[in-house]
PDB file of N, CA and C in Angstrom:
ATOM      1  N   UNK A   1      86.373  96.391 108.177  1.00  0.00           N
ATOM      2  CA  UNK A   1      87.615  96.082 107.499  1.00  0.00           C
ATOM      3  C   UNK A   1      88.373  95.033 108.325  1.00  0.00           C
ATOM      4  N   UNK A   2      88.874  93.892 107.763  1.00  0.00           N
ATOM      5  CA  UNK A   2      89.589  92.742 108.565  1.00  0.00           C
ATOM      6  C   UNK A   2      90.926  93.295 108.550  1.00  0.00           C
ATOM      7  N   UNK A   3      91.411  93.319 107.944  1.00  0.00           N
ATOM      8  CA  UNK A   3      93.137  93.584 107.906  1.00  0.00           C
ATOM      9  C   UNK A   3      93.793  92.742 109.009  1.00  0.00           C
ATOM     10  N   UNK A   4      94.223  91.874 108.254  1.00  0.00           N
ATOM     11  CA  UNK A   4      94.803  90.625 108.852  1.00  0.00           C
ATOM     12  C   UNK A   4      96.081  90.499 108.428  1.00  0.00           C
ATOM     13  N   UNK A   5      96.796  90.666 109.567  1.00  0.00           N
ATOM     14  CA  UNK A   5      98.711  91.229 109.182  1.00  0.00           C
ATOM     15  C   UNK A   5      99.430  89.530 108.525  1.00  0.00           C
ATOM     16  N   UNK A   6     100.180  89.545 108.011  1.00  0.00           N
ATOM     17  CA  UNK A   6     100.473  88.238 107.589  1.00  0.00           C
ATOM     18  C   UNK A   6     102.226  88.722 107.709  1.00  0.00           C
ATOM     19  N   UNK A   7     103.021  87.909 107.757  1.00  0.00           N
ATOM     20  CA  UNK A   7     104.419  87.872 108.017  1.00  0.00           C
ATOM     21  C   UNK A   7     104.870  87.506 106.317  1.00  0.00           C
ATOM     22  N   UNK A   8     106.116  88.401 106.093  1.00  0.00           N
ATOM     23  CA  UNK A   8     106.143  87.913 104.349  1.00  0.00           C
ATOM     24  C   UNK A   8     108.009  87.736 104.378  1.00  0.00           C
ATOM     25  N   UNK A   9     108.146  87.759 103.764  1.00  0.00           N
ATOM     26  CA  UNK A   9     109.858  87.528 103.715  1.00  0.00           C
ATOM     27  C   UNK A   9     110.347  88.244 102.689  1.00  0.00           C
ATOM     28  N   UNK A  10     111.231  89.010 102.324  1.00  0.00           N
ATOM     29  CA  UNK A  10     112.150  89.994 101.276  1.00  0.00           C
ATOM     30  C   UNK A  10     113.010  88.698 100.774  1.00  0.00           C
ATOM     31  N   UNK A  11     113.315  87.871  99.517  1.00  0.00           N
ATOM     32  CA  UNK A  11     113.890  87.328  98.770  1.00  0.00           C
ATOM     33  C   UNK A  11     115.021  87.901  98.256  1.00  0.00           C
ATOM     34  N   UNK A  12     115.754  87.242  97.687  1.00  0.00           N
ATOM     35  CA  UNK A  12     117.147  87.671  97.855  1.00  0.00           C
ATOM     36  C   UNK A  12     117.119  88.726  96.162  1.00  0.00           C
ATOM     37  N   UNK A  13     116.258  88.599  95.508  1.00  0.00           N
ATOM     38  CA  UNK A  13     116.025  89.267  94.444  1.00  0.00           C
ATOM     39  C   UNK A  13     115.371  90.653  94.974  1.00  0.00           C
ATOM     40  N   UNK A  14     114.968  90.595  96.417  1.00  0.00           N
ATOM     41  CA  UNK A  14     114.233  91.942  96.511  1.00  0.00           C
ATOM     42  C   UNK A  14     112.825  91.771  96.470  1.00  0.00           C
ATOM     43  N   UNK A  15     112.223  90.626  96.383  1.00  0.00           N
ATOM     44  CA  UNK A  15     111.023  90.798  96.228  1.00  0.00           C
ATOM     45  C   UNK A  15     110.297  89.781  96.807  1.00  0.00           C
ATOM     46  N   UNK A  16     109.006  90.293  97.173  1.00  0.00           N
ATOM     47  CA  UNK A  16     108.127  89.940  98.224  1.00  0.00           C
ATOM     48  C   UNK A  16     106.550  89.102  97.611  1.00  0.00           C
ATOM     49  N   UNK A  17     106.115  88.079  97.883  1.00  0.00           N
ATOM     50  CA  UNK A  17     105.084  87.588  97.712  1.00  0.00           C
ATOM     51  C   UNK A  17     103.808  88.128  98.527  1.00  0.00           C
ATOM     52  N   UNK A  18     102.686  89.607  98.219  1.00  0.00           N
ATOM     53  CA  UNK A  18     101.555  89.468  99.289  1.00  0.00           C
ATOM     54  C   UNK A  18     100.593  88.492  99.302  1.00  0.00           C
ATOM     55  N   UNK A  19     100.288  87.723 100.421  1.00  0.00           N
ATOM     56  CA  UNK A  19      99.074  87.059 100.313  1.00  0.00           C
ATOM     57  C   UNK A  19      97.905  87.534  99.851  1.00  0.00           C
ATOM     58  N   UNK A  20      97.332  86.973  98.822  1.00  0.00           N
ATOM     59  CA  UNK A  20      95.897  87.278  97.970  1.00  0.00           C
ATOM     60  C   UNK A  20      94.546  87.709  98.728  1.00  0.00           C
ATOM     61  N   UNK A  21      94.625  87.234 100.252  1.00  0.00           N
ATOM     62  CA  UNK A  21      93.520  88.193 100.896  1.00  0.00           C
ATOM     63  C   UNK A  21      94.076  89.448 101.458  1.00  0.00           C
ATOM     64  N   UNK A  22      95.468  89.610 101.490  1.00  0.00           N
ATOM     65  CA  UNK A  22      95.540  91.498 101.822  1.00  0.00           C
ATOM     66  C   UNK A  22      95.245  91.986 100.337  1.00  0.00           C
ATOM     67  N   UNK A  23      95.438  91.669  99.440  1.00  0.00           N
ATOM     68  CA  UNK A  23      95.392  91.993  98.219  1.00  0.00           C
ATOM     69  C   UNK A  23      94.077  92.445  97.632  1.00  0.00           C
ATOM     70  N   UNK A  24      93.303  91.616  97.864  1.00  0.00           N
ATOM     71  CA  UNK A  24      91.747  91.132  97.832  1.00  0.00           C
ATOM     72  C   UNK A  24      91.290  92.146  99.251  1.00  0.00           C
ATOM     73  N   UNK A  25      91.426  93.076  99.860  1.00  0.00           N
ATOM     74  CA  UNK A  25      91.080  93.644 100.643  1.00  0.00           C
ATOM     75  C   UNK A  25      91.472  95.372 100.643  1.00  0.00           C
ATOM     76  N   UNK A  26      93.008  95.346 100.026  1.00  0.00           N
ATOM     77  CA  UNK A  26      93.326  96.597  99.381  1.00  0.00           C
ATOM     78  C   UNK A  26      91.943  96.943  97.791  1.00  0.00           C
ATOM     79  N   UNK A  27      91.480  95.531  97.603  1.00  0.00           N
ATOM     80  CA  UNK A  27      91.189  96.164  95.913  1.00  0.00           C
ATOM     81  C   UNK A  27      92.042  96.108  95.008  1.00  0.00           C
ATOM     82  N   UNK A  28      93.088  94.948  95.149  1.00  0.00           N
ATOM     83  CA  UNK A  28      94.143  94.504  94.150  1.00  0.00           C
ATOM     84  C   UNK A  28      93.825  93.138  93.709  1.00  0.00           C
ATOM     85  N   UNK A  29      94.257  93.010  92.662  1.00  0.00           N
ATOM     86  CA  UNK A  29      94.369  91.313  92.239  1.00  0.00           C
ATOM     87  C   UNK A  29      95.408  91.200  91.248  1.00  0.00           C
ATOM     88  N   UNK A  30      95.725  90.200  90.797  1.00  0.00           N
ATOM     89  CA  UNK A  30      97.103  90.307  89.610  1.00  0.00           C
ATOM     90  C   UNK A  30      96.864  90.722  88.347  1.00  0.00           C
ATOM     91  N   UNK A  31      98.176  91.118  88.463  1.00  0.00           N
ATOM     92  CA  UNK A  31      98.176  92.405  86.989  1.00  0.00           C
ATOM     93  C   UNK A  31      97.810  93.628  87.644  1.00  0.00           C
ATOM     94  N   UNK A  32      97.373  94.562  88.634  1.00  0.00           N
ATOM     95  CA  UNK A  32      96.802  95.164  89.320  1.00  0.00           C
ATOM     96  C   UNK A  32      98.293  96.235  89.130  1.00  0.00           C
ATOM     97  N   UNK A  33      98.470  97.628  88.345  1.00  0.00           N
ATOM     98  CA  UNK A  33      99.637  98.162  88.454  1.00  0.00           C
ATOM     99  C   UNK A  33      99.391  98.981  89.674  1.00  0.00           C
ATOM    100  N   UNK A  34     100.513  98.900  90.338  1.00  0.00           N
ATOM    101  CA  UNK A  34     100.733 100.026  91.897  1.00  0.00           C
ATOM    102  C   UNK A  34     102.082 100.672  91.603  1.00  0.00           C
ATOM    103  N   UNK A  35     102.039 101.967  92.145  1.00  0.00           N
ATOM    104  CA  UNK A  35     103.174 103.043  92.587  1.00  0.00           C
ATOM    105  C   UNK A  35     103.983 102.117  94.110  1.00  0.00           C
ATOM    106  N   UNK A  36     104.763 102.251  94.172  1.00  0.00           N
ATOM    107  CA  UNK A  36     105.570 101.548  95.502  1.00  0.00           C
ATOM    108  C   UNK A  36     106.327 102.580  95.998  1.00  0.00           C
ATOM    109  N   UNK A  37     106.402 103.261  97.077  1.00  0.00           N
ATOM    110  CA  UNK A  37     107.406 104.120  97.858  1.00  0.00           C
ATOM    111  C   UNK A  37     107.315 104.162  99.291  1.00  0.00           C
ATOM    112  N   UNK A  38     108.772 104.696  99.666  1.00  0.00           N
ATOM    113  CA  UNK A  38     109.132 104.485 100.948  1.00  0.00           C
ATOM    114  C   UNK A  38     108.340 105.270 102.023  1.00  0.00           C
ATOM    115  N   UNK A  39     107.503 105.148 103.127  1.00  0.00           N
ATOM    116  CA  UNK A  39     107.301 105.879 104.091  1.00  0.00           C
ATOM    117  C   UNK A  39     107.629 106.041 104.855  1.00  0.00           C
ATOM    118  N   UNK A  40     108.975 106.271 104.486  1.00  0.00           N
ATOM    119  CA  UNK A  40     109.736 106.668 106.453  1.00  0.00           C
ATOM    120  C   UNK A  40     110.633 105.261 106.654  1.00  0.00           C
ATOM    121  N   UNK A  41     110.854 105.193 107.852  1.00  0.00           N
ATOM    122  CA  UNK A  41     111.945 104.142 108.017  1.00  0.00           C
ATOM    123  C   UNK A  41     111.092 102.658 108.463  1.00  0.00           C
ATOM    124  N   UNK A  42     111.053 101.625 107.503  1.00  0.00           N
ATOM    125  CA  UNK A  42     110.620 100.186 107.968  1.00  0.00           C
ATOM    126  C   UNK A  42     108.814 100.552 107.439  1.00  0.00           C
ATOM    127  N   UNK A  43     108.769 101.552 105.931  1.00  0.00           N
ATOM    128  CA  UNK A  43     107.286 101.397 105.592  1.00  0.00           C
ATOM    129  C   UNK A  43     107.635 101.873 104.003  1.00  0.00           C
ATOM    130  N   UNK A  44     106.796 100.612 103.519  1.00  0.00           N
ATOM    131  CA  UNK A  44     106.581 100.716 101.897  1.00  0.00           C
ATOM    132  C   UNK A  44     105.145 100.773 101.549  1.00  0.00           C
ATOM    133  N   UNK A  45     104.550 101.441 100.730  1.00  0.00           N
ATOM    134  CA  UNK A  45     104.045 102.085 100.385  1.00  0.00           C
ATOM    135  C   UNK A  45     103.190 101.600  99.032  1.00  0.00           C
ATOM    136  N   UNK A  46     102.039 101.057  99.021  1.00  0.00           N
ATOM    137  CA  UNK A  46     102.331 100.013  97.777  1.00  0.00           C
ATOM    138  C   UNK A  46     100.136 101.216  97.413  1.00  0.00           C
ATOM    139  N   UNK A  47     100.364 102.210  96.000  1.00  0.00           N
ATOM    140  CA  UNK A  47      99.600 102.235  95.345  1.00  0.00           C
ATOM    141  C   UNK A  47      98.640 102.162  94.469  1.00  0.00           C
ATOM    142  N   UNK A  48      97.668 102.059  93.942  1.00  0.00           N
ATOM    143  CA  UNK A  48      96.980 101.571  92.735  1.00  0.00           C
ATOM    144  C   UNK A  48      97.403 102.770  91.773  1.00  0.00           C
ATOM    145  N   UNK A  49      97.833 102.246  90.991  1.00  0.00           N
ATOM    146  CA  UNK A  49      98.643 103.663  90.193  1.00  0.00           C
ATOM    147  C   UNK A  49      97.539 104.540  89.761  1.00  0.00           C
ATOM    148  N   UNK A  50      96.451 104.049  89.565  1.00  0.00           N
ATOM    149  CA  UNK A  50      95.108 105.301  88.812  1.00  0.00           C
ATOM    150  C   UNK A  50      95.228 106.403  90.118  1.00  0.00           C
ATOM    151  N   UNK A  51      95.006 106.070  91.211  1.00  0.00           N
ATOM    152  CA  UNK A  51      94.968 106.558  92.154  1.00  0.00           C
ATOM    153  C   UNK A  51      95.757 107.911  92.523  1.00  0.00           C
ATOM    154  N   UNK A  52      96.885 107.329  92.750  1.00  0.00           N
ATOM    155  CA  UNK A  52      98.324 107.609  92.742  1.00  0.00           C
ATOM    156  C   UNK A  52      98.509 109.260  91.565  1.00  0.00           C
ATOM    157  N   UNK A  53      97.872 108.532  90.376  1.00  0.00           N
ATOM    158  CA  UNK A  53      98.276 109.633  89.042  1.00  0.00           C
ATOM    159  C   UNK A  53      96.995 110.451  89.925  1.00  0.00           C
ATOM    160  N   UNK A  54      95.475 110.534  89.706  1.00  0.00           N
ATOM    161  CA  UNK A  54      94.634 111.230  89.968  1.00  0.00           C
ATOM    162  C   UNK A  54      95.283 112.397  90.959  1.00  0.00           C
ATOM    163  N   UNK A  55      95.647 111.673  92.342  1.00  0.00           N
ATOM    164  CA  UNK A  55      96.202 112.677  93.588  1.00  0.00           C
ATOM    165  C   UNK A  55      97.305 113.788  92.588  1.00  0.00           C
ATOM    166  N   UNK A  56      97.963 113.441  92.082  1.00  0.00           N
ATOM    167  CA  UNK A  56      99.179 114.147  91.470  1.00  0.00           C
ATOM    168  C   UNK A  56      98.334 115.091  90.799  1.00  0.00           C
ATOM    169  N   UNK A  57      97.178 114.746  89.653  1.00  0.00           N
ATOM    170  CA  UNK A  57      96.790 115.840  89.170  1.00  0.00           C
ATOM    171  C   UNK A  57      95.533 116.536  89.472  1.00  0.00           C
ATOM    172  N   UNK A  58      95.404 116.332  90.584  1.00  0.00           N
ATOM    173  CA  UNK A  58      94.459 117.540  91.779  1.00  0.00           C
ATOM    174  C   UNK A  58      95.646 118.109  92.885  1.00  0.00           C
ATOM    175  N   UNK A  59      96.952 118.010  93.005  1.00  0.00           N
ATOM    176  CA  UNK A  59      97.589 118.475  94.195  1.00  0.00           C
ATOM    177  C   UNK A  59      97.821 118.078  95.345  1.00  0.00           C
ATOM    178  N   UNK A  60      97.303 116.748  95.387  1.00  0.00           N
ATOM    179  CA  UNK A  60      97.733 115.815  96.617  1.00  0.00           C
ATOM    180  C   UNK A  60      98.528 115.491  96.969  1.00  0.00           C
ATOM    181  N   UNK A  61      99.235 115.315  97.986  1.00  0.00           N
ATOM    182  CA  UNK A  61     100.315 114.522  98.340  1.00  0.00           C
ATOM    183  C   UNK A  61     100.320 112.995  97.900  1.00  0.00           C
ATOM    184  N   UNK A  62     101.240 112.239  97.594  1.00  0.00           N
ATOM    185  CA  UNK A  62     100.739 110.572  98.084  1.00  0.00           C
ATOM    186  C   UNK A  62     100.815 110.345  99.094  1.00  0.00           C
TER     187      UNK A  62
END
């Protein structure tokens, strides 16, 4: 796994551009729906929503 940290910036709308190879490395590409939540202080949380629903209906945590 590469995971190659990239520096991104929060826009004044709130929103963030990821570069297409973290994206392309999660198993995302556009149009790609994700769950987004907070992990604690200074961590967001970005899901593939199939995923996300599945855990919920076996008892998982996210």
């Amino acid at each position: 796994m590469i995971r190659e940290p990239a520096q991104v910036t929060i826009d004044a709308s709130g929103q963030v551009q990821i570069p297409l190879g973290i994206l392309a490395e999660a198993g995302l590409d556009a149009g790609s729906a994700v769950l987004a939540y907070s992990d604690g202080d200074g961590r967001i949380v970005l899901r593939r929503l199939t995923d996300a629903m599945d855990d919920l209906l076996h008892g998982e945590e996210l």
